[in-house]
C-alpha atoms as a PDB file:
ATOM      1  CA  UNK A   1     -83.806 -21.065  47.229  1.00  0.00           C
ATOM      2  CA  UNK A   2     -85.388 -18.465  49.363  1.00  0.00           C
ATOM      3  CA  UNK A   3     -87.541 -15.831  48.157  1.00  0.00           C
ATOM      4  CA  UNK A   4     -87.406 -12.288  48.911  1.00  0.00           C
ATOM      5  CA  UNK A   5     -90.225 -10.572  47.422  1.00  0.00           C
ATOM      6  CA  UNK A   6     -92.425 -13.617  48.444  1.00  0.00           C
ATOM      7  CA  UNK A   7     -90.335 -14.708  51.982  1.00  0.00           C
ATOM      8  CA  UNK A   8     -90.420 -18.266  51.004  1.00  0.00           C
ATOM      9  CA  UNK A   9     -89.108 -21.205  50.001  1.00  0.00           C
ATOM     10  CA  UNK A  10     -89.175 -21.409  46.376  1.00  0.00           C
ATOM     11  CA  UNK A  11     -88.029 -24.061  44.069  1.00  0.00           C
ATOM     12  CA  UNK A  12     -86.542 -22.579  40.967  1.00  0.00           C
ATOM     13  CA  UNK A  13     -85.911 -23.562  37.651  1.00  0.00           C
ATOM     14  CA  UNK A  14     -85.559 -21.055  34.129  1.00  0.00           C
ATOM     15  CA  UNK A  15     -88.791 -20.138  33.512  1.00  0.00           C
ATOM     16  CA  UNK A  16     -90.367 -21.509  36.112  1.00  0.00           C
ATOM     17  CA  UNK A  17     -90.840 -20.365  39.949  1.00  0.00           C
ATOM     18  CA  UNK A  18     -93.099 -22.945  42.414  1.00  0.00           C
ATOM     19  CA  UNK A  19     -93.563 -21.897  46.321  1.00  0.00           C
ATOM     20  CA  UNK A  20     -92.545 -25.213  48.432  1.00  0.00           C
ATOM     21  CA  UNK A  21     -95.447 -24.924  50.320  1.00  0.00           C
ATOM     22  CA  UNK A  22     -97.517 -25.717  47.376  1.00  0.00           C
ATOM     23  CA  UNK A  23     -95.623 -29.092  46.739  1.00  0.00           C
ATOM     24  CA  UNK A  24     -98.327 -32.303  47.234  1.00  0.00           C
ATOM     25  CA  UNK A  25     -96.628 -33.548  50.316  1.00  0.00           C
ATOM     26  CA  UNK A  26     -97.729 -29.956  51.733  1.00  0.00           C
ATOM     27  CA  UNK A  27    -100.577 -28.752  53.767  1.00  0.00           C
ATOM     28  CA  UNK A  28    -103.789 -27.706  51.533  1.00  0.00           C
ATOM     29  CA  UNK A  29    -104.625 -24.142  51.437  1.00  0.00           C
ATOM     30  CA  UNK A  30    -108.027 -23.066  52.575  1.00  0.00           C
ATOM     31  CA  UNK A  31    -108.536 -20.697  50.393  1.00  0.00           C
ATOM     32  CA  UNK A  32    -106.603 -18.541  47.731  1.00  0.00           C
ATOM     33  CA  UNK A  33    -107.280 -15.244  48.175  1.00  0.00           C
ATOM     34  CA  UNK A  34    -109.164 -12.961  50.665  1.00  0.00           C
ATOM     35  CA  UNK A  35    -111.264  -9.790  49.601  1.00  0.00           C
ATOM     36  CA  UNK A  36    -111.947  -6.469  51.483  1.00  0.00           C
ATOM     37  CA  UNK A  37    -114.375  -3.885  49.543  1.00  0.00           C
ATOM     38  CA  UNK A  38    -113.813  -0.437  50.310  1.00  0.00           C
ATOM     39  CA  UNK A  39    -115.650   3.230  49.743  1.00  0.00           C
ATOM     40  CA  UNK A  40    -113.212   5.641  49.865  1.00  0.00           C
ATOM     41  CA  UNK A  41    -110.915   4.678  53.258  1.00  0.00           C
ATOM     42  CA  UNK A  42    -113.876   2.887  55.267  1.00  0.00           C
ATOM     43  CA  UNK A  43    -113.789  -0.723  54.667  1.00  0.00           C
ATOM     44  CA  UNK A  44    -117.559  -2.092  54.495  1.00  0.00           C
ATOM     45  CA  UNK A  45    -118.394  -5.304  55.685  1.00  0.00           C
ATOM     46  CA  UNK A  46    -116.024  -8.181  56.528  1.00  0.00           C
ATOM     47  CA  UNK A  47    -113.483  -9.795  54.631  1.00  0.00           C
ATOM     48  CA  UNK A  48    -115.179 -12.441  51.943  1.00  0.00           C
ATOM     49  CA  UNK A  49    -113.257 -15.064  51.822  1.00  0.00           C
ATOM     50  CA  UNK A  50    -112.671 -17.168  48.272  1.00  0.00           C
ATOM     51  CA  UNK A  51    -112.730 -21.072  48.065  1.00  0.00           C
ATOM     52  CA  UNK A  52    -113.676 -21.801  44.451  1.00  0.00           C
ATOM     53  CA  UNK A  53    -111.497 -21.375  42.103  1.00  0.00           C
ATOM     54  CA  UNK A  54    -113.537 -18.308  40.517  1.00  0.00           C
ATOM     55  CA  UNK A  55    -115.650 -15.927  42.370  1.00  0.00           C
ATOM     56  CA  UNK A  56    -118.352 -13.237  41.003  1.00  0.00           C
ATOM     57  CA  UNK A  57    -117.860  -9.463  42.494  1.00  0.00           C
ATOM     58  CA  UNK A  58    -121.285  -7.861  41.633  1.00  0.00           C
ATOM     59  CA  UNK A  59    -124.049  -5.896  42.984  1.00  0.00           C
ATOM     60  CA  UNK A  60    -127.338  -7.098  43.090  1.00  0.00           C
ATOM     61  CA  UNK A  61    -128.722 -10.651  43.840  1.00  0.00           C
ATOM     62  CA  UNK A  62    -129.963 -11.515  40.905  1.00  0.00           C
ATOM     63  CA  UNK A  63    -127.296 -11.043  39.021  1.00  0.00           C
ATOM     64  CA  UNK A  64    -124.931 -14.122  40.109  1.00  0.00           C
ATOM     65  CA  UNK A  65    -123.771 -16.389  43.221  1.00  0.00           C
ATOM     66  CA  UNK A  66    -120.549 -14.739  44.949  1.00  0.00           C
ATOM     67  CA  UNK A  67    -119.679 -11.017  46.679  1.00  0.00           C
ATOM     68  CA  UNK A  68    -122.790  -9.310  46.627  1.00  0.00           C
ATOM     69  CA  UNK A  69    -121.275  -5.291  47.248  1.00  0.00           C
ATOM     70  CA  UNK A  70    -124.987  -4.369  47.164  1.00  0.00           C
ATOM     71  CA  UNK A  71    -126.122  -6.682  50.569  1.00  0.00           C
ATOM     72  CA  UNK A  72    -123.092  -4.490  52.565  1.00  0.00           C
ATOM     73  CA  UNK A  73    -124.657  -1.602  54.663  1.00  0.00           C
ATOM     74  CA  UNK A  74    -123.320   1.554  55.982  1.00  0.00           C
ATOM     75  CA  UNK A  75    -125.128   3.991  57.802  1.00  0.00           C
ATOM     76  CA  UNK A  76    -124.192   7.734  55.573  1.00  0.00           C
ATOM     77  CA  UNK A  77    -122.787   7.372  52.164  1.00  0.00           C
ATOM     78  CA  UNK A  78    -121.933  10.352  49.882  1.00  0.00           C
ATOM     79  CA  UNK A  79    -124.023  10.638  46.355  1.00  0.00           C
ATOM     80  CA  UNK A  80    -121.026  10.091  44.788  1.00  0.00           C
ATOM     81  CA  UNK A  81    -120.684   6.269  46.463  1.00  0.00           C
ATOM     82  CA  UNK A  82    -124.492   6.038  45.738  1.00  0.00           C
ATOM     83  CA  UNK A  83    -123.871   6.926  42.086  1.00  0.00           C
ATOM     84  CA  UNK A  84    -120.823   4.728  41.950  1.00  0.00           C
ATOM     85  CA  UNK A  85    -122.450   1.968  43.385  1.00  0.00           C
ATOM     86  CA  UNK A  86    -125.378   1.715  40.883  1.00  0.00           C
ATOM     87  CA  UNK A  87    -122.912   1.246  38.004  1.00  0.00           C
ATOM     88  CA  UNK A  88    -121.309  -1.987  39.725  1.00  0.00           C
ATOM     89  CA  UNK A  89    -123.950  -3.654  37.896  1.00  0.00           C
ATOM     90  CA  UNK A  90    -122.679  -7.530  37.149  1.00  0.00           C
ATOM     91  CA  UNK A  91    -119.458  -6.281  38.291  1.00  0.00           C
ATOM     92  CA  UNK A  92    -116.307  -8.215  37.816  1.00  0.00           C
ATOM     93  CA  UNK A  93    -115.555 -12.423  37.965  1.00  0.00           C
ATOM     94  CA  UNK A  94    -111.950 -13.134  39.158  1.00  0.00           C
ATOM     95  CA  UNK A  95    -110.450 -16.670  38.297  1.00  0.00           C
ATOM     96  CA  UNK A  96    -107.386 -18.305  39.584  1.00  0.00           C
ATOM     97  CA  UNK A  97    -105.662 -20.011  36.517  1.00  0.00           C
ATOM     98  CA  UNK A  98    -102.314 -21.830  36.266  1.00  0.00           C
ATOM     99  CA  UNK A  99    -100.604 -18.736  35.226  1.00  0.00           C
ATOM    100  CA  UNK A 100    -101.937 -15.982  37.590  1.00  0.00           C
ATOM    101  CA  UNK A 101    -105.299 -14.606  38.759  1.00  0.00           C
ATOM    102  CA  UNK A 102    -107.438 -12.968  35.722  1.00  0.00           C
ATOM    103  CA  UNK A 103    -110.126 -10.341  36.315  1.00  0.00           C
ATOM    104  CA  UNK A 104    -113.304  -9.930  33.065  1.00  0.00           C
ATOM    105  CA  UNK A 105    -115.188  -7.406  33.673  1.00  0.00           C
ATOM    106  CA  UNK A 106    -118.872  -7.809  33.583  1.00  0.00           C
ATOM    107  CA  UNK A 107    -120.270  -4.457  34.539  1.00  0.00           C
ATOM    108  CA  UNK A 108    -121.267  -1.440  31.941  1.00  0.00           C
ATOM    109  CA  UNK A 109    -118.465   0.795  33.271  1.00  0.00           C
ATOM    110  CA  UNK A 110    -114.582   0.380  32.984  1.00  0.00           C
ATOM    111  CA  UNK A 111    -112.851  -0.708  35.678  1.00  0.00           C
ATOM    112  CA  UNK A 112    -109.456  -0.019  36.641  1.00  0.00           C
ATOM    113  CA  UNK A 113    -106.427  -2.104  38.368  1.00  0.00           C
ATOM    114  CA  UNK A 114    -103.062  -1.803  40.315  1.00  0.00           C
ATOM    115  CA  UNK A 115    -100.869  -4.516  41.249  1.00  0.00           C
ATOM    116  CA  UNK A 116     -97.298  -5.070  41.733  1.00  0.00           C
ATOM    117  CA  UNK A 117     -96.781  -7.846  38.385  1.00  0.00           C
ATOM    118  CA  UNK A 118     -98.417  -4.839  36.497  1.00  0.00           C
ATOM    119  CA  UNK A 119     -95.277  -2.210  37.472  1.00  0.00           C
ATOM    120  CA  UNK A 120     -91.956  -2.125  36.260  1.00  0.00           C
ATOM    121  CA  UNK A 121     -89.382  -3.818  38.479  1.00  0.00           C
ATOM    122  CA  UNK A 122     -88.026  -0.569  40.703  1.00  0.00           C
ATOM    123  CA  UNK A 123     -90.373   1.735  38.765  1.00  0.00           C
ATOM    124  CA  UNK A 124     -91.922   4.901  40.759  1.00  0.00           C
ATOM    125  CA  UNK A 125     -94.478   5.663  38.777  1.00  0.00           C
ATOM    126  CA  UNK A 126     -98.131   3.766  39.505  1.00  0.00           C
ATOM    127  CA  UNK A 127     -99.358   1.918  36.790  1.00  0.00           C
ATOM    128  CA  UNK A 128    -102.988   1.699  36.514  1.00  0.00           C
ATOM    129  CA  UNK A 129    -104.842   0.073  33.786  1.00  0.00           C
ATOM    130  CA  UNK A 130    -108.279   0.763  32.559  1.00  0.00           C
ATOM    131  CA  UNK A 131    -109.778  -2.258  31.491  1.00  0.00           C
ATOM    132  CA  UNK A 132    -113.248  -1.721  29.359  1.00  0.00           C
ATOM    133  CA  UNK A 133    -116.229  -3.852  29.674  1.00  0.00           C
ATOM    134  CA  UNK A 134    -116.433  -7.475  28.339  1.00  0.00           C
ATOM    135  CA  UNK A 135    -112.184  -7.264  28.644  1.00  0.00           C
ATOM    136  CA  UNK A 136    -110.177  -9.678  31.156  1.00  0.00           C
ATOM    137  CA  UNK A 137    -106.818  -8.585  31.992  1.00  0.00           C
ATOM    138  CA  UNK A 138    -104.081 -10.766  34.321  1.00  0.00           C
ATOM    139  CA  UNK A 139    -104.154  -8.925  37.601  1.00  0.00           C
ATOM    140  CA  UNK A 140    -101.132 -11.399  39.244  1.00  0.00           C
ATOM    141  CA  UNK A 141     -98.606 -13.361  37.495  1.00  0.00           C
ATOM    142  CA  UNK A 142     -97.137 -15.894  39.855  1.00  0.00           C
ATOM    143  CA  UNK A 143     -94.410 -16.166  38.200  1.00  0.00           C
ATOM    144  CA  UNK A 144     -93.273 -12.302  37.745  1.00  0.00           C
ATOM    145  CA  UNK A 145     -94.112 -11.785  41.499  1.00  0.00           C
ATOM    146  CA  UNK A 146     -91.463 -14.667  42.471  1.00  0.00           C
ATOM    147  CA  UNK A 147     -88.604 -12.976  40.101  1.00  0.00           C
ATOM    148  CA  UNK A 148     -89.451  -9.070  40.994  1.00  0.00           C
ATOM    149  CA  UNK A 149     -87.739  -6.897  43.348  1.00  0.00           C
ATOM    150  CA  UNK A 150     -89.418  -3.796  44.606  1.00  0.00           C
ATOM    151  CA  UNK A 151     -86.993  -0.320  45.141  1.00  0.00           C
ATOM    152  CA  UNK A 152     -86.710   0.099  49.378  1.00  0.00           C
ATOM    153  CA  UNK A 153     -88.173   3.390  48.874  1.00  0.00           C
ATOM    154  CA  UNK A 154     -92.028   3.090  48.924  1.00  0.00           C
ATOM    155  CA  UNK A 155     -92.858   6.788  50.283  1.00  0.00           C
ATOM    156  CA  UNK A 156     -94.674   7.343  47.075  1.00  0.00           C
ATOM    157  CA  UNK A 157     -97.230   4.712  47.770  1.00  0.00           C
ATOM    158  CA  UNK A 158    -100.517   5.204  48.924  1.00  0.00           C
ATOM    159  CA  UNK A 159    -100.755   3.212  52.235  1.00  0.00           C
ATOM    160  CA  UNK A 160     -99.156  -0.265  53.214  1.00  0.00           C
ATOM    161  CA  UNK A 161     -97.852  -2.044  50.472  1.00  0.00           C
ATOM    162  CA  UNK A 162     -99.183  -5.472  49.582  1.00  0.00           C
ATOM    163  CA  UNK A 163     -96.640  -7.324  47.005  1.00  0.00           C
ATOM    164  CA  UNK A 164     -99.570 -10.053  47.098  1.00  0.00           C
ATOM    165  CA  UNK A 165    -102.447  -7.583  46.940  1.00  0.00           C
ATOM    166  CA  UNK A 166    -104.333  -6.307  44.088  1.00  0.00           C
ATOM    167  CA  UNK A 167    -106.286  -2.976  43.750  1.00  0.00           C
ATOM    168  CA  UNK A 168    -109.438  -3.004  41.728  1.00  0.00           C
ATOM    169  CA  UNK A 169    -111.602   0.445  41.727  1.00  0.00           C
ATOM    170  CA  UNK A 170    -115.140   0.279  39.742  1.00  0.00           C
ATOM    171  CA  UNK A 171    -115.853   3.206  37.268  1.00  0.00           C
ATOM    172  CA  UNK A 172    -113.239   5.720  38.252  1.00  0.00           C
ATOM    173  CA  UNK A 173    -109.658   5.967  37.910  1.00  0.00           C
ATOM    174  CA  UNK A 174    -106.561   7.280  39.853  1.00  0.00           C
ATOM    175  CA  UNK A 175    -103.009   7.611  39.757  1.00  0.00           C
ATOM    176  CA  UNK A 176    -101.131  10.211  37.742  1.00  0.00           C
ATOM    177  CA  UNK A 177    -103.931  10.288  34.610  1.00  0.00           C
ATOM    178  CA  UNK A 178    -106.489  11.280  36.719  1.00  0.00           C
ATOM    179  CA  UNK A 179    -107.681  13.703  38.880  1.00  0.00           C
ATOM    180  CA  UNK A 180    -107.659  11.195  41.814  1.00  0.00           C
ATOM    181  CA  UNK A 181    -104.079  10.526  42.821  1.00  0.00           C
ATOM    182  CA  UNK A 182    -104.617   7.467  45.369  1.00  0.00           C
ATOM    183  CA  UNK A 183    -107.314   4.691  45.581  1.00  0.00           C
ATOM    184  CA  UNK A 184    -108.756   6.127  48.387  1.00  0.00           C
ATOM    185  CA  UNK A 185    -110.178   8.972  46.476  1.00  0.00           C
ATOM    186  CA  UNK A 186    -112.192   6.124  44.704  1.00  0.00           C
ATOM    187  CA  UNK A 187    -115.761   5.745  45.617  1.00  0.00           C
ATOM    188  CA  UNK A 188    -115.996   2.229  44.980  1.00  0.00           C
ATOM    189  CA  UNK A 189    -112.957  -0.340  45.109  1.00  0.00           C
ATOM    190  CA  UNK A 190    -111.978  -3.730  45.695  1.00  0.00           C
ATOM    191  CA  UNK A 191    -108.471  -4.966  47.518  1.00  0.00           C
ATOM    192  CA  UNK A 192    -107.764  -8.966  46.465  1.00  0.00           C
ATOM    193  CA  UNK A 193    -105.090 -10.077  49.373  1.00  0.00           C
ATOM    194  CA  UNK A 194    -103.691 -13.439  47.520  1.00  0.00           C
ATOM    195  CA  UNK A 195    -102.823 -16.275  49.878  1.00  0.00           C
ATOM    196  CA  UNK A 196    -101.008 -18.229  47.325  1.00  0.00           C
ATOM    197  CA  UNK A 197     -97.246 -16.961  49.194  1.00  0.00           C
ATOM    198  CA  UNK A 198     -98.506 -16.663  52.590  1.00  0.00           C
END
C-alpha cells in the first residue's frame, strides 16, 4: 500500500500502520529526527541532529547533555528574545517511543506545540496546545500521521508545511488564542523535522 500523507510504502493492517523502509531487511536510519531553533524568522545556528533515542533541549550547560539554545550566538537580539531566552531554563526532553515522539517539559514556563497528529483531519483552524511545566504531551503519533489526510488548501498556514514537522515555541503562545497569530511572532521556538517517513 502506498502512502499519501507519508509518500511511502506502508504495510497496513487495522490498527496498525509500519513504513517498509523500517522493516529489518532495510537500511538503518541515521538518525530520527533533525532540529532547527529559531527566534522569530532567523534560524540560529545549524541544524542539531538527534541519534539517541531521547535528546535534552535546554539552555545552559549545566543543566544537561544535548541542544544547548544558550551556546548559539547572534550578533543583535531584541529584549524580548533576551527575556525569552532566560526562561528556557532546563527546557524541554523529547523521546522517541514506540507510539510517537513525546515532549516533558522541564523549564519554569509553559510551552506550547503544533503538529499535524494534533489537528483534526481537514480542519482549518490551528491547534496549539499549552503544555505546563513538569507535563509531557505526544507531539507525533506515527500511527495517526500514516491514516490522516490534509485539505489541498493550506493558504491559511504559516509558511511551508511539514506533515513530519513539529512546532515547539518556549513561553509564549500563538495561533487564534493569542495575540501572536503565527510562530514566527514567537521569540523563542523549536521546529523537530522527523525522519522516521523520509
Amino acid at each position: 500500500m502506498y502512502c499519501t500523507v507519508c509518500e511511502c510504502d506502508m504495510i497496513f493492517m487495522p490498527g496498525l500502520c509500519f513504513n517498509a523502509s523500517m522493516s529489518p531487511n532495510a537500511p538503518k536510519q541515521s538518525h530520527w529526527c533533525n532540529l532547527a531553533y529559531w527566534e522569530h524568522r532567523t534560524r540560529v545556528g545549524r541544524l542539531y541532529t538527534v541519534y539517541k533515542h531521547s535528546v535534552n533541549i535546554f539552555y545552559d550547560l549545566p543543566q544537561g547533555t544535548g541542544f544547548c539554545l544558550g551556546q548559539l550566538n547572534l550578533d543583535h537580539r531584541s529584549n524580548t528574545v533576551l527575556r525569552t531566552r532566560g526562561k528556557i531554563g532546563y527546557g524541554i526532553l523529547l523521546s522517541k517511543e514506540p507510539d510517537g515522539v513525546w515532549a516533558y517539559n522541564r523549564s519554569e514556563h509553559p510551552i506550547f506545540v503544533n503538529s499535524p497528529t494534533l489537528d483534526m483531519p481537514n480542519s482549518r483552524t490551528l491547534v496549539v496546545r499549552k503544555v505546563m511545566p513538569g507535563y509531557s504531551i505526544k507531539v507525533f503519533d506515527y500511527e495517526r500521521s500514516c491514516l490522516l489526510r490534509h485539505s489541498p488548501d493550506l493558504d491559511f498556514l504559516d509558511g511551508p508545511y511539514d506533515p513530519n514537522s513539529v512546532r515547539i515555541s518556549f513561553a509564549k503562545g500563538w495561533g487564534p488564542c493569542y495575540s501572536r497569530q503565527f510562530i514566527t511572532s514567537c521569540p523563542c521556538w523549536l521546529e523537530i523535522l522527523l525522519n522516521n517517513h523520509r
